[in-house]
C-alpha atoms as a PDB file:
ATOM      1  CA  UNK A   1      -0.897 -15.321  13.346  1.00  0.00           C
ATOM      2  CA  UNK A   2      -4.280 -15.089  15.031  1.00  0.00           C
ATOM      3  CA  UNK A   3      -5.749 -11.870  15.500  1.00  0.00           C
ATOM      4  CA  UNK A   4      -5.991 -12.454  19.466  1.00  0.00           C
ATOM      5  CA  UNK A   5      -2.311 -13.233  19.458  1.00  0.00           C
ATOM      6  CA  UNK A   6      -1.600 -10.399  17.618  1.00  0.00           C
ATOM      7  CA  UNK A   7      -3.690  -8.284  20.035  1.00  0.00           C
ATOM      8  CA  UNK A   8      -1.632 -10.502  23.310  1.00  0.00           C
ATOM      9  CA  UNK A   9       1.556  -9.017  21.766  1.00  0.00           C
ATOM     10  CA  UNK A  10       0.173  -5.549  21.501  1.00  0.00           C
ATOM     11  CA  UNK A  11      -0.507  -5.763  25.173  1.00  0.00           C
ATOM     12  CA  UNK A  12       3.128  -7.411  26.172  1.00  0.00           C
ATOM     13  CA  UNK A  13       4.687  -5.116  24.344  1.00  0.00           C
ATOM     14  CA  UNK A  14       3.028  -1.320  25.600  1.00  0.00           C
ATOM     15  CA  UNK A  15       3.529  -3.366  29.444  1.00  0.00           C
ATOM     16  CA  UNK A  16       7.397  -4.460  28.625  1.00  0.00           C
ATOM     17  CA  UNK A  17       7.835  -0.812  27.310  1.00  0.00           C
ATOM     18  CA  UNK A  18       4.882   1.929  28.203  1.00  0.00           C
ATOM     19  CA  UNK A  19       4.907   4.707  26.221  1.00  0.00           C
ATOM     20  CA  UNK A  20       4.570   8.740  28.083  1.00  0.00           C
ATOM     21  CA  UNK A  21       5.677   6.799  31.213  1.00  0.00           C
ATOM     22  CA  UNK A  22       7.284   9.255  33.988  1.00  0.00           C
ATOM     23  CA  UNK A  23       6.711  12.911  35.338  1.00  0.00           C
ATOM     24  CA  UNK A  24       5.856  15.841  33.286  1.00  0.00           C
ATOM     25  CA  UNK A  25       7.080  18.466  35.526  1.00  0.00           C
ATOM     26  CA  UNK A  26       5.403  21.376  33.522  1.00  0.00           C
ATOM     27  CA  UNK A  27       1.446  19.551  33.944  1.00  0.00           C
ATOM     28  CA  UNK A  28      -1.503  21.672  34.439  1.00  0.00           C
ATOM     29  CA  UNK A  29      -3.673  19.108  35.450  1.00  0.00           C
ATOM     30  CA  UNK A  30      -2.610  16.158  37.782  1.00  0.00           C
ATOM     31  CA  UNK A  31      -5.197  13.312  39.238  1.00  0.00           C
ATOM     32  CA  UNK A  32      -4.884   9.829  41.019  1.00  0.00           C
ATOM     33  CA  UNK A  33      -6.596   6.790  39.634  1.00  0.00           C
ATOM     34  CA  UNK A  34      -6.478   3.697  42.353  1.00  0.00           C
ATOM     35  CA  UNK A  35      -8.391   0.115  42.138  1.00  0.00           C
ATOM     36  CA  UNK A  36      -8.654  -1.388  45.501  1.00  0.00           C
ATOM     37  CA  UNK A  37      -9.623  -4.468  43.654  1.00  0.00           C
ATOM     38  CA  UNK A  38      -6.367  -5.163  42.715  1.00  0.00           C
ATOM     39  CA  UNK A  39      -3.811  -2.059  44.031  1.00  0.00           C
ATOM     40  CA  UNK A  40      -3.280  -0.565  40.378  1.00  0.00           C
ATOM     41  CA  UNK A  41      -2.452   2.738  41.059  1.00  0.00           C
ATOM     42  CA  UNK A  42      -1.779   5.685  38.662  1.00  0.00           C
ATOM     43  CA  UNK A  43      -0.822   9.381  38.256  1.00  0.00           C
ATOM     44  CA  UNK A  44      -1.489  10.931  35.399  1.00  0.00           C
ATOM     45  CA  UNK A  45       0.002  14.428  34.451  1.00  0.00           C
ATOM     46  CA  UNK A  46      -1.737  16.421  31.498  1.00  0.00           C
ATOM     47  CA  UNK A  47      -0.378  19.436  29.837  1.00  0.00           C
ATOM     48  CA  UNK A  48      -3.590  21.101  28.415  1.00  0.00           C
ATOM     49  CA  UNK A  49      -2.433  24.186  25.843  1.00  0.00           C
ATOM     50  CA  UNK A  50      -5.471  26.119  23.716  1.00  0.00           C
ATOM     51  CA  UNK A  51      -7.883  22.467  25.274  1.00  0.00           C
ATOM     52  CA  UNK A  52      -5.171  20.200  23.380  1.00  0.00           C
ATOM     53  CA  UNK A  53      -3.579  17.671  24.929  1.00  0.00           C
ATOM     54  CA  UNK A  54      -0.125  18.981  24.326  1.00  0.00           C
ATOM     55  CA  UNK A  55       1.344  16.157  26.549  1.00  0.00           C
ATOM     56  CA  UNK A  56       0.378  13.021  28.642  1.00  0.00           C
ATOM     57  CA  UNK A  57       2.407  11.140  30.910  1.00  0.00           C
ATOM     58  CA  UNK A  58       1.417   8.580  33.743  1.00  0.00           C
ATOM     59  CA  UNK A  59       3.449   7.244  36.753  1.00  0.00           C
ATOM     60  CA  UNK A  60       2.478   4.338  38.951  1.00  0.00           C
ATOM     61  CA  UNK A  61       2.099   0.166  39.576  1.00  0.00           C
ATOM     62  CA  UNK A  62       0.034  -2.011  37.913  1.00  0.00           C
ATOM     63  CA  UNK A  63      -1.083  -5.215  36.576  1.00  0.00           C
ATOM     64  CA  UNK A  64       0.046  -5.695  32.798  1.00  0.00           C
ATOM     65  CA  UNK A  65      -3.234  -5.021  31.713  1.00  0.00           C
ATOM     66  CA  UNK A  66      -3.396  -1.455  33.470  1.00  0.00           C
ATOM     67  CA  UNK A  67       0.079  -0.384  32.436  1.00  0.00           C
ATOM     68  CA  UNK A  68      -0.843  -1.547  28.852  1.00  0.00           C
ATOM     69  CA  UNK A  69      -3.759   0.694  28.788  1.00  0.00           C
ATOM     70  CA  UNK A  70      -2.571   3.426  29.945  1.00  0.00           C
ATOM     71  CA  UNK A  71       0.418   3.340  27.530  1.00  0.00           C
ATOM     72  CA  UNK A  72      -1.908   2.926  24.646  1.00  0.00           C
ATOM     73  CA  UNK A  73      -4.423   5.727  25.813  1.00  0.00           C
ATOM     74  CA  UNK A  74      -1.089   8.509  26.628  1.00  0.00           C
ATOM     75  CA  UNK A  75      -0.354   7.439  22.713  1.00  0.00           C
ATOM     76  CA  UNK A  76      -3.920   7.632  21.714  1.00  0.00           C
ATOM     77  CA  UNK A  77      -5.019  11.028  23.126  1.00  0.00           C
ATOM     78  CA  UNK A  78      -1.726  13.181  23.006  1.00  0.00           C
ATOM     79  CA  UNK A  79      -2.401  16.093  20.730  1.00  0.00           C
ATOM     80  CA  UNK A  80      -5.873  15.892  20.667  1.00  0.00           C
ATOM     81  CA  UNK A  81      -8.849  18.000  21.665  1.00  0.00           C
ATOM     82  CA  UNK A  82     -10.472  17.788  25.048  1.00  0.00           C
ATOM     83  CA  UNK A  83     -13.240  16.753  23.365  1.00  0.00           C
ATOM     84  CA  UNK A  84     -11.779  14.706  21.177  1.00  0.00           C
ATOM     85  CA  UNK A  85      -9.707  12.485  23.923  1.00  0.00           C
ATOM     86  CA  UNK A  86     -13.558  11.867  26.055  1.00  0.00           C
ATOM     87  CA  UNK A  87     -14.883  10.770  22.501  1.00  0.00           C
ATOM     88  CA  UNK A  88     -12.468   8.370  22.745  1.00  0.00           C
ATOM     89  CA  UNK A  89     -12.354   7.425  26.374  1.00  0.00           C
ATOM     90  CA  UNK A  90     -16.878   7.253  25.184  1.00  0.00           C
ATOM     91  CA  UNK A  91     -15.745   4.461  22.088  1.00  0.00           C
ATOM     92  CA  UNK A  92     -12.926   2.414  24.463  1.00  0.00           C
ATOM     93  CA  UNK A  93     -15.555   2.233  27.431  1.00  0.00           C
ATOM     94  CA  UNK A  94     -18.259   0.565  24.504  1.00  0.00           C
ATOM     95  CA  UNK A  95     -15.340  -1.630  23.832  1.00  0.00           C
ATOM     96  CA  UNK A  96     -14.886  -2.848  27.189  1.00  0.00           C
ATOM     97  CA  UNK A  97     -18.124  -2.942  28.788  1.00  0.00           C
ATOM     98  CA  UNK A  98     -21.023  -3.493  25.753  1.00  0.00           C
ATOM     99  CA  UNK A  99     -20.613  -6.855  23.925  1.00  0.00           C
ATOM    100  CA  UNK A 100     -23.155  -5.727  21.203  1.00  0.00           C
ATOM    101  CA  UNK A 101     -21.118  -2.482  20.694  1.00  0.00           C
ATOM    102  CA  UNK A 102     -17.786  -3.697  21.015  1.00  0.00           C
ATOM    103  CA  UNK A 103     -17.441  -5.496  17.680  1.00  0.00           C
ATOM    104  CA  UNK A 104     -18.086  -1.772  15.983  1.00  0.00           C
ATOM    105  CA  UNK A 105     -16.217   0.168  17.821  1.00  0.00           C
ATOM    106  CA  UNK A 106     -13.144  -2.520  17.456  1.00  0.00           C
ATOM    107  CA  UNK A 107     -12.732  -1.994  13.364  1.00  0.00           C
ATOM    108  CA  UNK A 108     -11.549   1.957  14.092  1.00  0.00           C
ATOM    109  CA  UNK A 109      -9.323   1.995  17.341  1.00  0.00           C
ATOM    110  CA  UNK A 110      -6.093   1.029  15.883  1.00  0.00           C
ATOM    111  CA  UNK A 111      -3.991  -0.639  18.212  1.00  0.00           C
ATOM    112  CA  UNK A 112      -7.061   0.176  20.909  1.00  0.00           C
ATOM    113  CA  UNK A 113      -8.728  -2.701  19.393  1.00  0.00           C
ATOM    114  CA  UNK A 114      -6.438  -4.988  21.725  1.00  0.00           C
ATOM    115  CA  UNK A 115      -8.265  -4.054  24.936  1.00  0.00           C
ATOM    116  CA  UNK A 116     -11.260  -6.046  23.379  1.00  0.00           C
ATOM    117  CA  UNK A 117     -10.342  -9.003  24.685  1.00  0.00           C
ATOM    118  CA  UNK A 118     -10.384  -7.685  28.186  1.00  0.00           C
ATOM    119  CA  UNK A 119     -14.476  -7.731  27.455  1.00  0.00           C
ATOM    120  CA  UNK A 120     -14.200 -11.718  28.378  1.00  0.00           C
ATOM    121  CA  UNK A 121     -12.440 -11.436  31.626  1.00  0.00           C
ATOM    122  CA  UNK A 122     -15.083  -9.149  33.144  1.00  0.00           C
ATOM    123  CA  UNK A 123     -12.815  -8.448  36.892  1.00  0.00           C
ATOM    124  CA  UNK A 124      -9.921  -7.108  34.609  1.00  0.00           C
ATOM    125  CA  UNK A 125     -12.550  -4.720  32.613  1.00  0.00           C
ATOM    126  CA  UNK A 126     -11.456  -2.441  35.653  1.00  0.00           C
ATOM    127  CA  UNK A 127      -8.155  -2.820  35.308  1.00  0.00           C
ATOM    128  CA  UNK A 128      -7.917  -1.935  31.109  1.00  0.00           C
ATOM    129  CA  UNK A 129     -10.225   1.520  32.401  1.00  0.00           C
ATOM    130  CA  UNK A 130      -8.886   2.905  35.326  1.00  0.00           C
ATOM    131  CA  UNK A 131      -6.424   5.471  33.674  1.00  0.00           C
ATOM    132  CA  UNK A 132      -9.581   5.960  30.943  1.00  0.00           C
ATOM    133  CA  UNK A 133     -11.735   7.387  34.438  1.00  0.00           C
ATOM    134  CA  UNK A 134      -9.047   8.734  35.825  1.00  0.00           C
ATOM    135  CA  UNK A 135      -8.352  10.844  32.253  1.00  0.00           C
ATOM    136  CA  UNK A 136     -11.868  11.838  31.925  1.00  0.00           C
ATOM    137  CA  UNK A 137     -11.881  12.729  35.786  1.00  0.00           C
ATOM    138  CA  UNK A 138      -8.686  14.926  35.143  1.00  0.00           C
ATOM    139  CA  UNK A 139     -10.031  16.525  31.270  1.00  0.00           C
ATOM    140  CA  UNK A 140     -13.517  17.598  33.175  1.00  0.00           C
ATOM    141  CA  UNK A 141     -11.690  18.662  36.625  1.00  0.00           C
ATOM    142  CA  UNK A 142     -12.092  22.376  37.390  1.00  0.00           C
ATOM    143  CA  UNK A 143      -8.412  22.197  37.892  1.00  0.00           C
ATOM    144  CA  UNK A 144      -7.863  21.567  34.078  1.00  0.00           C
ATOM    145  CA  UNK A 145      -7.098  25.048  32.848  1.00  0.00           C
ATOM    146  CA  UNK A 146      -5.492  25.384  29.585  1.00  0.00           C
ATOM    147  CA  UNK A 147      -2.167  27.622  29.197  1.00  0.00           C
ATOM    148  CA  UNK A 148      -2.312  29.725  25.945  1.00  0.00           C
ATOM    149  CA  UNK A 149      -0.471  29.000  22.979  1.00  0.00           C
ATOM    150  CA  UNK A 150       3.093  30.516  22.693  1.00  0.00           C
ATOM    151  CA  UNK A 151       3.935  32.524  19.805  1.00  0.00           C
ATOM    152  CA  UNK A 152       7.610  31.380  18.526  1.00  0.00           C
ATOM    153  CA  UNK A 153       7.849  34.429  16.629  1.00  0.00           C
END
């Protein structure tokens, strides 16, 4: 199997069945991402506890592409830092937009690494980062207050 199919069936797959797909009634942060390009349209619901990404869940209708992306990111990010999750959106935006800088960045993404191919289609490069913005719009949001850590004892 050829590494591009093997990315294809990364992307058919996280579209067929998106991962952190639905509400998350309990969010404190909440933001719209829309491309009038092509109508993809997404919520997406963050649960920010001590600046972690506690939980991540996105609602909405898109191409494959989109709802592939946003699957992987919700998988990518959850449990991370704030900063940790715009270091990330900073390496998948080099992946889709900079052809000298997308080679490096591919080797440690993980299953990221699919969106590459996106690079040669340059009209669906909006598509694979619209829930990236619209997660760095919602992290950096003065509305993104993080709830304190519950003691379980």
């Amino acid at each position: 199997m050829h590494l591009q199919d093997l990315y294809r069936d990364v992307i058919l797959d996280h579209n067929r069945n998106p991962r952190n797909f639905g509400a998350l009634d309990e969010a404190t942060v909440s933001l719209e991402g829309f491309n009038p390009l092509c109508g993809d349209r997404l919520t997406l619901r963050l649960r920010l506890v001590d600046d972690r990404l506690a939980d991540i869940r996105f609602e909405g209708q898109g191409c494959a592409i989109s709802t592939a992306s946003a699957s992987m990111m919700t998988e990518a990010v959850k449990g991370k830092t704030r900063a940790e999750a715009l270091a990330i959106f900073g390496r998948v935006h080099r992946l889709l937009t900079d052809d000298a800088g997308g080679a490096d960045a591919d080797a440690d993404l993980g299953k990221l690494a699919a969106l590459s191919g996106v690079r040669e289609f340059p009209a669906r490069v909006k598509c694979a980062s619209l829930c990236w913005h619209t997660l760095c719009g919602a992290l950096q949001s003065p509305a993104a207050h993080t709830l304190p850590a519950v003691s379980t004892e």
